[in-house]
Protein backbone atom coordinates (compact mmCIF):
# COMPACT_ATOMS: atom_id res chain seq x y z
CA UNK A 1 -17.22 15.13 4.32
CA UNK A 2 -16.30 11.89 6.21
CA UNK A 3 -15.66 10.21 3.26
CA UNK A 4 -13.78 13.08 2.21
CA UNK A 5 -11.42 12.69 5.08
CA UNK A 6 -10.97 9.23 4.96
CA UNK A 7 -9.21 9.14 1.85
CA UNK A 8 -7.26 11.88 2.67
CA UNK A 9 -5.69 9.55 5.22
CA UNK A 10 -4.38 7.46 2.39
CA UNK A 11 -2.74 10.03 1.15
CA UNK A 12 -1.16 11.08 4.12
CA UNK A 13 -0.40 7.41 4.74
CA UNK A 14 1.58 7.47 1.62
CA UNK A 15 3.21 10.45 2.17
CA UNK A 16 4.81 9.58 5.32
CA UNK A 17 5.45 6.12 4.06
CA UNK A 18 7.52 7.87 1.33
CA UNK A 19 9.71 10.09 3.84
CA UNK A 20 12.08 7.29 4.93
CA UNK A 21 12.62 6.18 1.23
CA UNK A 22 12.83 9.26 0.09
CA UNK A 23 15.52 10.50 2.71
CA UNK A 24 17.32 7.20 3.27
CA UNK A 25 20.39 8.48 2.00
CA UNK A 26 20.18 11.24 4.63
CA UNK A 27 19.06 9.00 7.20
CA UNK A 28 22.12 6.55 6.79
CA UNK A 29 25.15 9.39 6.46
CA UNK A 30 23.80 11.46 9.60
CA UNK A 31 23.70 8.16 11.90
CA UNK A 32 26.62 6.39 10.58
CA UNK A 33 24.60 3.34 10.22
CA UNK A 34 25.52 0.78 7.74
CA UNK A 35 23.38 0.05 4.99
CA UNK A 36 21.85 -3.26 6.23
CA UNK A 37 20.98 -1.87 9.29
CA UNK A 38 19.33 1.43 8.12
CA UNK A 39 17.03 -0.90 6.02
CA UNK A 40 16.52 -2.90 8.39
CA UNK A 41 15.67 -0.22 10.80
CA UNK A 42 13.37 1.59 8.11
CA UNK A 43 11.81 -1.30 6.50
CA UNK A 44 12.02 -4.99 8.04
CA UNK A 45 11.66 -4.06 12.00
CA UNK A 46 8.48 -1.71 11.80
CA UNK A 47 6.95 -4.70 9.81
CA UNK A 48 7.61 -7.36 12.00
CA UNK A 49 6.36 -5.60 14.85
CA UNK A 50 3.07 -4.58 13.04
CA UNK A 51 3.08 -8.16 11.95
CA UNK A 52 2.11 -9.40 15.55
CA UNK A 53 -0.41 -6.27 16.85
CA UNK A 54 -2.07 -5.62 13.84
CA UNK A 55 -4.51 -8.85 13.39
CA UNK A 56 -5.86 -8.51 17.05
CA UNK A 57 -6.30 -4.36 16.62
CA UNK A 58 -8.19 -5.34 13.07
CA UNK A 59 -10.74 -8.24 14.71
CA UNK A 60 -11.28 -5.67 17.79
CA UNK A 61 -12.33 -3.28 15.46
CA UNK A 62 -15.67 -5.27 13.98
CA UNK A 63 -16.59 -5.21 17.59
CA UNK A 64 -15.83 -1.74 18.94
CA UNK A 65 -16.09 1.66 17.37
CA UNK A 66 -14.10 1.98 14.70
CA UNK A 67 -13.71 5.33 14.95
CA UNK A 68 -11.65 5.38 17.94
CA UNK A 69 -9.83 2.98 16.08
CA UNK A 70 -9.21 5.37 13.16
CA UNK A 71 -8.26 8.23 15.28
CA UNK A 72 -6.33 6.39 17.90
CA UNK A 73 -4.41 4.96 14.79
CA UNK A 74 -3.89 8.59 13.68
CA UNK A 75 -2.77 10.09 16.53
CA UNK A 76 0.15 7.61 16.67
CA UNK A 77 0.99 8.19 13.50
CA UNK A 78 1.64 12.00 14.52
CA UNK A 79 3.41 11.32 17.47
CA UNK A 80 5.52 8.91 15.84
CA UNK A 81 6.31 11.36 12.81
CA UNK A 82 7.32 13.96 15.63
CA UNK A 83 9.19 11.46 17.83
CA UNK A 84 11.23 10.02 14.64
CA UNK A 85 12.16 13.66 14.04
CA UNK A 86 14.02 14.01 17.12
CA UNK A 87 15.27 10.38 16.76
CA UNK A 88 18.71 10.78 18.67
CA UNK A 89 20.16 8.01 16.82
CA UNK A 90 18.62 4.87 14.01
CA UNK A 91 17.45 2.56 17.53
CA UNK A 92 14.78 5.24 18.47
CA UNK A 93 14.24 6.33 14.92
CA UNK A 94 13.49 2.31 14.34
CA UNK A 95 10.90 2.53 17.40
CA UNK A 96 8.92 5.61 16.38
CA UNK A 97 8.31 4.01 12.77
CA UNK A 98 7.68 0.70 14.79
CA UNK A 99 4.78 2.55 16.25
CA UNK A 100 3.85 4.71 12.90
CA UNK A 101 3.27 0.99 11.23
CA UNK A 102 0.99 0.07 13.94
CA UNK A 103 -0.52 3.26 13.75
CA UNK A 104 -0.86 2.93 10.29
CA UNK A 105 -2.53 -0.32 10.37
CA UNK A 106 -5.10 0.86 12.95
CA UNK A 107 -5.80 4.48 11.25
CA UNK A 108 -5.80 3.68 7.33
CA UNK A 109 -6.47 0.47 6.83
CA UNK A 110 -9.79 0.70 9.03
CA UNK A 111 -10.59 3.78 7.26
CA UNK A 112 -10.57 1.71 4.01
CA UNK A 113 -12.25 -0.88 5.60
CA UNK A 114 -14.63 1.72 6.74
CA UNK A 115 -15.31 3.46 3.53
CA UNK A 116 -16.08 0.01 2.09
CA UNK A 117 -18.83 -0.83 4.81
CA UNK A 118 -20.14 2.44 4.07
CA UNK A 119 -20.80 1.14 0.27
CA UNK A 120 -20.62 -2.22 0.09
CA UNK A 121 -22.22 -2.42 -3.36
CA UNK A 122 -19.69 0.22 -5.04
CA UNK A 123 -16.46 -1.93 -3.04
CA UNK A 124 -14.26 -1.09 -6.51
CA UNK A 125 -15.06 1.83 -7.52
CA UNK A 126 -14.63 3.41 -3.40
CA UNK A 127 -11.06 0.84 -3.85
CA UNK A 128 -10.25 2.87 -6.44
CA UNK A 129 -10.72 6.39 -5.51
CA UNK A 130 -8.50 5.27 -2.53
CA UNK A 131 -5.65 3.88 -5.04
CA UNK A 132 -5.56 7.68 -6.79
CA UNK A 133 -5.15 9.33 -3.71
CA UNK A 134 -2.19 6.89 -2.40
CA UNK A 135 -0.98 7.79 -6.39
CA UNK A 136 -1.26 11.31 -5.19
CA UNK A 137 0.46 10.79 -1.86
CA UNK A 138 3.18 8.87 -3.75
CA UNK A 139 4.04 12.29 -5.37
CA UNK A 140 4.41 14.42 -2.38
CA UNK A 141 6.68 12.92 -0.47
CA UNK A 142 9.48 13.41 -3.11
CA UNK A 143 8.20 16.88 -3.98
CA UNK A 144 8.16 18.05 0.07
CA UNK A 145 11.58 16.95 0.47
CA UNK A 146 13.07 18.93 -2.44
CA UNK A 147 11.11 21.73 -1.38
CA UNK A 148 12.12 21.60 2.17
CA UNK A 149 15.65 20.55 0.58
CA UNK A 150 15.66 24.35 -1.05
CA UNK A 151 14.83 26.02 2.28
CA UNK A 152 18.36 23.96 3.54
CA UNK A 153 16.09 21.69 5.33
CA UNK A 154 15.99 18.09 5.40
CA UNK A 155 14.00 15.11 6.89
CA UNK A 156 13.35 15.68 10.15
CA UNK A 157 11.62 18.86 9.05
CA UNK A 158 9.34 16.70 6.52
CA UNK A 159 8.87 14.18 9.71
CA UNK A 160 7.12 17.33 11.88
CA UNK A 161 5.59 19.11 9.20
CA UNK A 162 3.69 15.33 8.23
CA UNK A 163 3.19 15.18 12.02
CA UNK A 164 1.40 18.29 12.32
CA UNK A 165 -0.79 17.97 8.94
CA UNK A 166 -1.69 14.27 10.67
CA UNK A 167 -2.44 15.35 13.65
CA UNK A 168 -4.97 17.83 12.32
CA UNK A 169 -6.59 15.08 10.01
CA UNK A 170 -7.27 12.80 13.64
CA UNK A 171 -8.73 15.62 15.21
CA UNK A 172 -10.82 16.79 12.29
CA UNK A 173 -12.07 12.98 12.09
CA UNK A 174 -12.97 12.81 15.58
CA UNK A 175 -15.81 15.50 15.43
CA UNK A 176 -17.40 13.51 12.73
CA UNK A 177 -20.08 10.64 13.16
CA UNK A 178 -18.70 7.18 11.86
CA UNK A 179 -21.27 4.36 10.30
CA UNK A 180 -22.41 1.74 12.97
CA UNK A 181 -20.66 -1.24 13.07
CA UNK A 182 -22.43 -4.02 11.59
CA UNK A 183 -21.88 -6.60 14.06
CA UNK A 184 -21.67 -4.88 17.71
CA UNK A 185 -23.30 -3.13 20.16
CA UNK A 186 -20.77 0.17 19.47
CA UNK A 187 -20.83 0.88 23.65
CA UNK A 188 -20.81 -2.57 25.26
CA UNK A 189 -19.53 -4.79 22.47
CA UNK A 190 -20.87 -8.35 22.36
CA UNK A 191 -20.27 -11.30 24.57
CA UNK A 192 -21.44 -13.83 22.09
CA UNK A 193 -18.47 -12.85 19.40
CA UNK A 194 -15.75 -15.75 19.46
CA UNK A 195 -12.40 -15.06 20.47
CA UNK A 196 -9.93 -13.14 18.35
CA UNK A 197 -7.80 -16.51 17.52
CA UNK A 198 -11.02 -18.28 16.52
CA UNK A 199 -12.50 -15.36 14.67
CA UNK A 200 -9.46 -15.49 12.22
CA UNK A 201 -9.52 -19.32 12.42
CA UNK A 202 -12.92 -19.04 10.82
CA UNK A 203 -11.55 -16.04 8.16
CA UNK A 204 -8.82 -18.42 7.13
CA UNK A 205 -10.75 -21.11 6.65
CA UNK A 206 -12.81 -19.28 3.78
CA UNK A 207 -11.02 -20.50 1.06
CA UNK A 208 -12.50 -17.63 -1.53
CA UNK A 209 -11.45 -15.26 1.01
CA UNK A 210 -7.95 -16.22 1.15
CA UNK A 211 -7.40 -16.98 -2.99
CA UNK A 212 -8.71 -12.91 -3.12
CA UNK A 213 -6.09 -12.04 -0.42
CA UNK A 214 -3.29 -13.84 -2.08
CA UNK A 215 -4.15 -11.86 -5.37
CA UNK A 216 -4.18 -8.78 -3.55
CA UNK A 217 -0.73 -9.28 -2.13
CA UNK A 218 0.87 -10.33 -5.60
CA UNK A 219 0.09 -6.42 -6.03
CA UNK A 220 2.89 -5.73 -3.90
CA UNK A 221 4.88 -6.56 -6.97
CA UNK A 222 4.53 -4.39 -9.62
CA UNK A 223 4.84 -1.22 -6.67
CA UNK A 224 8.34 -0.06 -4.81
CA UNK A 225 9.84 -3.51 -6.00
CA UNK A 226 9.27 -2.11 -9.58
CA UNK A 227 10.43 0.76 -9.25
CA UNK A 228 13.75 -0.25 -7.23
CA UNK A 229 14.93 -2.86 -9.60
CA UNK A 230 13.09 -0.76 -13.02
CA UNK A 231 15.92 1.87 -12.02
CA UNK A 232 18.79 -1.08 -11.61
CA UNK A 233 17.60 -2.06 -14.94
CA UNK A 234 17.45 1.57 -17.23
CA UNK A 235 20.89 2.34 -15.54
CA UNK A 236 22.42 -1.18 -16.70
CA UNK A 237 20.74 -2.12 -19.76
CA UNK A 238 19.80 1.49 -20.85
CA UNK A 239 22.81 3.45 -19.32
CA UNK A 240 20.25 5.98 -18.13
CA UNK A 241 21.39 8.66 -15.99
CA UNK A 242 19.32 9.91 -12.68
CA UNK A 243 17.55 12.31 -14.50
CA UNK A 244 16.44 10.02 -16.81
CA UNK A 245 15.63 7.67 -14.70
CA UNK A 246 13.60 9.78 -12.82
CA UNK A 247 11.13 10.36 -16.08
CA UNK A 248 10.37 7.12 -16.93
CA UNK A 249 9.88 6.19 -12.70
CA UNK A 250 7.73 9.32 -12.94
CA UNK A 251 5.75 8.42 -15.83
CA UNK A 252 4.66 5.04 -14.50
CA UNK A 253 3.80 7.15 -11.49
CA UNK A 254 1.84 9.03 -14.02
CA UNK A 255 0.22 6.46 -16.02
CA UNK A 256 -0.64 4.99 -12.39
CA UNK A 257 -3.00 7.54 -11.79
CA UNK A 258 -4.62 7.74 -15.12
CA UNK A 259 -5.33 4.14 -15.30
CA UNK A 260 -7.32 4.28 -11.56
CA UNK A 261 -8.91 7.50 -13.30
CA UNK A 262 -10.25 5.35 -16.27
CA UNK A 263 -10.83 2.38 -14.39
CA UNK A 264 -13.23 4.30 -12.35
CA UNK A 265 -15.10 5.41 -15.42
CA UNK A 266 -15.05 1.97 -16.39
CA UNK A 267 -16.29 0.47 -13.55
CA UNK A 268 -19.84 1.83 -14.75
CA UNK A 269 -19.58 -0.27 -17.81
CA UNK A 270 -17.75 -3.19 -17.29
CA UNK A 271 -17.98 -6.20 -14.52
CA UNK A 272 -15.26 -5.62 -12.28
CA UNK A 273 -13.72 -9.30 -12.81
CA UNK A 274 -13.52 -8.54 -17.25
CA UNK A 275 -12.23 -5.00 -16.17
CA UNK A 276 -9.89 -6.94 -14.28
CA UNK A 277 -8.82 -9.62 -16.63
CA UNK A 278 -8.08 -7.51 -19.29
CA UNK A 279 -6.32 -5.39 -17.15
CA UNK A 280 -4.36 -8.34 -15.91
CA UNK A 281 -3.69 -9.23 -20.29
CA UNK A 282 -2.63 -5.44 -20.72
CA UNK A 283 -0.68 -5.27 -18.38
CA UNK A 284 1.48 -8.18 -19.36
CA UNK A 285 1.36 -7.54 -22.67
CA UNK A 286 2.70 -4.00 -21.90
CA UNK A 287 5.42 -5.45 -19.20
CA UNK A 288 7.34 -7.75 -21.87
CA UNK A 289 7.43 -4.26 -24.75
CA UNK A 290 8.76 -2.57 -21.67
CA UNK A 291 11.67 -4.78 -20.99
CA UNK A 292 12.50 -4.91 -24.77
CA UNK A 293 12.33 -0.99 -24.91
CA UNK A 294 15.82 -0.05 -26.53
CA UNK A 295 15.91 3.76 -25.94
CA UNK A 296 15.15 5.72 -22.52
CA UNK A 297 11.67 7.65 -24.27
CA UNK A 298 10.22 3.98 -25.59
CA UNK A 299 10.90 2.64 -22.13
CA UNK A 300 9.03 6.04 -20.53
CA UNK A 301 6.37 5.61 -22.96
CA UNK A 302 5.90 1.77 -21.71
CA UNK A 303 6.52 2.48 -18.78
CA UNK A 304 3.51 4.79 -18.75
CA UNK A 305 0.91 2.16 -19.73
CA UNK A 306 2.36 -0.73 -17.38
CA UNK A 307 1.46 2.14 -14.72
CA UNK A 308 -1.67 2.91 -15.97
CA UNK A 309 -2.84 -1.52 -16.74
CA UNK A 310 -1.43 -2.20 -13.66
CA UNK A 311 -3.64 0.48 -11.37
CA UNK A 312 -6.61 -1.23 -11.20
CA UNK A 313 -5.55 -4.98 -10.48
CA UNK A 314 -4.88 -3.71 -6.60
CA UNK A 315 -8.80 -1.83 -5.86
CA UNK A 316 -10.37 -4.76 -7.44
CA UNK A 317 -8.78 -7.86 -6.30
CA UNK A 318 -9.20 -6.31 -2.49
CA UNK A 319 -12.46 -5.45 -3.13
CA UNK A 320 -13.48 -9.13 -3.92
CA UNK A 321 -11.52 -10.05 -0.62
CA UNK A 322 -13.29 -7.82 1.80
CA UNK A 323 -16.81 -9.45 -0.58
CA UNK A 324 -15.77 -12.51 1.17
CA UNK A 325 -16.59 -11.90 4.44
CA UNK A 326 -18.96 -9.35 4.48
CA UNK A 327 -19.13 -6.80 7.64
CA UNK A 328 -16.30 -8.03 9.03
CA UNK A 329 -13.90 -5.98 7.33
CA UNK A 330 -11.80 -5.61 9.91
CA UNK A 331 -11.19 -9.52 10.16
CA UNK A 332 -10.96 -9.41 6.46
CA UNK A 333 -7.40 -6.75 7.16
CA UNK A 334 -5.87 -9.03 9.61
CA UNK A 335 -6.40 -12.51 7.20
CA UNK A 336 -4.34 -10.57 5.03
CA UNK A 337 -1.26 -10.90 7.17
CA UNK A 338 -0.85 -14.52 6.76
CA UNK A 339 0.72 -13.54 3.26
CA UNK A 340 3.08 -10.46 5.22
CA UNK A 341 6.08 -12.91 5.53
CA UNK A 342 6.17 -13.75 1.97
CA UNK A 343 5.87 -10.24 1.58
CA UNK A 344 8.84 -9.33 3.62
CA UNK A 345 10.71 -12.37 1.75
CA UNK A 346 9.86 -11.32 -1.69
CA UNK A 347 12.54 -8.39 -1.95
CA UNK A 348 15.10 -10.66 -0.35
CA UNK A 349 14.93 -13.12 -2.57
CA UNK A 350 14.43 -11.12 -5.85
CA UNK A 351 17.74 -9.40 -4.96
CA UNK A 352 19.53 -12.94 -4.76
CA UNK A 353 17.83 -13.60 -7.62
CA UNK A 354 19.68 -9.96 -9.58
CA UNK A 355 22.54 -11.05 -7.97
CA UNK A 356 23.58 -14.76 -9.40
CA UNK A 357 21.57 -14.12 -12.12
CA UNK A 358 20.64 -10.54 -13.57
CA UNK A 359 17.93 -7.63 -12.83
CA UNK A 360 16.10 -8.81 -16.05
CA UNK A 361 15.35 -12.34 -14.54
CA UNK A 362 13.92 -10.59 -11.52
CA UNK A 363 11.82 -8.73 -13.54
CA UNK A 364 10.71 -11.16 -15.12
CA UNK A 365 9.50 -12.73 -12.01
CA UNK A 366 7.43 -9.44 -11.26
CA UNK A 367 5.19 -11.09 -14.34
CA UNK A 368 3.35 -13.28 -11.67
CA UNK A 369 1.48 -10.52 -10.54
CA UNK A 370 -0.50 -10.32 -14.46
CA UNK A 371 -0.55 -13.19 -14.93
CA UNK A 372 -1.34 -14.69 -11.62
CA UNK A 373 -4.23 -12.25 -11.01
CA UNK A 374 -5.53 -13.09 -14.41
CA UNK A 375 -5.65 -17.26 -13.47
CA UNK A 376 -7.26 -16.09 -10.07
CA UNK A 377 -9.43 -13.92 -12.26
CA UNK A 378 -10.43 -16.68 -14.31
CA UNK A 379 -11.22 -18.89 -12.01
CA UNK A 380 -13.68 -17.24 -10.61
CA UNK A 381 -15.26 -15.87 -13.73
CA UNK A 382 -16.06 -19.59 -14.80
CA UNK A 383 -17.47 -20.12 -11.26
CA UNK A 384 -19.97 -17.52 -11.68
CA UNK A 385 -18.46 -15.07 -8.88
């Protein structure tokens, strides 16, 4: 059951990660904000703040009970889904997802980092299961919207009615029994750890460690950036309308969760580094047809199976990273943020890139996520990892 409910929080996670995407529109015309601040007040602020509070929540957590962790992390996430619904103007709706990000950080990603310490010898195939479900959660943010959008509702509604469902997820987790901590007393902690600054010192000095976190951040790529500038593209190049549009986004969404569905099979069969290399070749192979499409249904079609060889690049490459530095998965989440400001940059610069140049060149760019996993891959195929 606890495992259960900790990849329900993914879900969840995704779900309200999709409201403010999914509403933007309505979020910009009812505060009058202009477009670079509503993006900045949805998007770049939340992660700057989490950028700061999240490594030193993440190290605490391989000390302390991670469970309080989890549900501490959960119950913010409520009250900031309840507080951003009242949001009196785009400041305070800025805070409360300031908050849900840190929230976020403590309550899912320590429940993934959780689930893997729980099975540490099925990392990928647990990685995986918690890809579908964030496929899932993708889904339902769009879908509760339109339905609340048909009752003559709109996003605040979706913000308390996400509030409520997480609020009964924390309190559902808290009457369950977490897995000990591997390397802490759980009541009294342990005076002989090293400080939070030299614990990630030591993380970022593990060279595998980081080359695996790197890989699992090009998989930022071929996610929302796709999608934004895929729908730039099929309305350019393709003179696609927003319905169609909306098939061939939903069809990667599609072929997203079919490939994690597979790969899990898969995982049975094949060594999760081959799984991943060919993944990395299909993928690319898959990418280039895609761009080349010259009619809406090839380019859904395509679209479909750069979904589905994409999926399993993300479960794997993190589950090699947290492999690194076993029990100390927490540690291994707040590494990870070293690569957050290239993160935050990427979009940036891609859109510079559309702009003196053309969507198709940015696209292209998304190709170092294949192809760089694959080197990455190789690499440490020939070393014997």
């Amino acid at each position: 059951m606890l495992v259960a409910l900790l990849l329900g929080v993914e879900l969840l996670d995704e779900l309200h990660s999709g409201l403010p995407s999914v509403g933007a529109a309505d979020i910009q015309a009812g505060f009058g904000s202009s477009y670079t601040v509503t993006a900045s007040a949805l998007l770049l602020v939340p992660a700057l703040v989490g950028l700061f509070v999240e490594p030193v929540l993440f190290v605490l957590s391989d000390r302390y009970s991670r469970k309080w962790f989890v549900c501490g992390g959960l119950l913010a996430m409520a009250a900031s889904a309840f507080a951003a619904a009242a949001a009196p103007n785009v400041v305070v709706l800025s805070a409360a997802l300031s908050v849900f990000f840190i929230g976020s950080g403590s309550g899912v990603a320590l429940s993934q980092a959780t689930l893997v310490d729980a099975r540490p010898l099925e990392r990928e195939r647990v990685l995986t299961r918690w890809t579908l479900f964030g496929e899932v959660g993708d889904l339902l943010a769009p879908v509760l919207m339109a339905a609340l959008a048909a009752l003559a509702l709109g996003w605040r509604e979706a913000y308390c009615v996400v509030g409520a469902v997480v609020l009964l997820w924390a309190l559902l987790l808290a009457w369950r029994t977490f897995p000990a901590a591997a390397n802490h007393d759980a009541e009294t902690g342990d005076d002989t750890e090293p400080s939070v600054l030299s614990a990630l010192r030591a993380a970022l000095a593990n060279r595998k460690l980081l080359l695996w976190l790197g890989a699992t951040a090009l998989c930022d790529l071929l996610d929302e950036l796709l999608v934004v500038f895929a729908a730039l593209h099929l309305r350019d190049h393709l003179h696609a309308g927003p319905i169609a549009r909306s098939v061939v986004i939903g069809a990667g969404v599609v072929g997203g969760i079919a490939g994690v569905l597979l790969a899990d099979r898969l995982l049975t069969k094949i060594a999760p580094l081959r799984l991943l290399l060919v993944s990395c070749l299909a993928c690319t192979a898959s990418y280039v047809a895609w761009l080349c499409a010259p009619t809406v249904w090839i380019s859904a079609l395509l679209f479909l199976l750069v979904g589905m060889t994409a999926a399993p690049m993300y479960p794997i490459a993190s589950a090699q990273a947290y492999a690194a530095l076993p029990g100390r998965s927490g540690t291994v989440n707040a590494a990870g943020h070293v690569f957050t400001p290239l993160s935050l940059a990427v979009p940036w610069v891609l859109g510079a890139v559309a702009d003196y140049s053309s969507v198709v060149v940015a696209l292209i760019i998304l190709l170092l996520q294949p192809l760089g996993l694959a080197a990455i891959t190789l690499h440490a195929i020939r070393r014997g990892e």
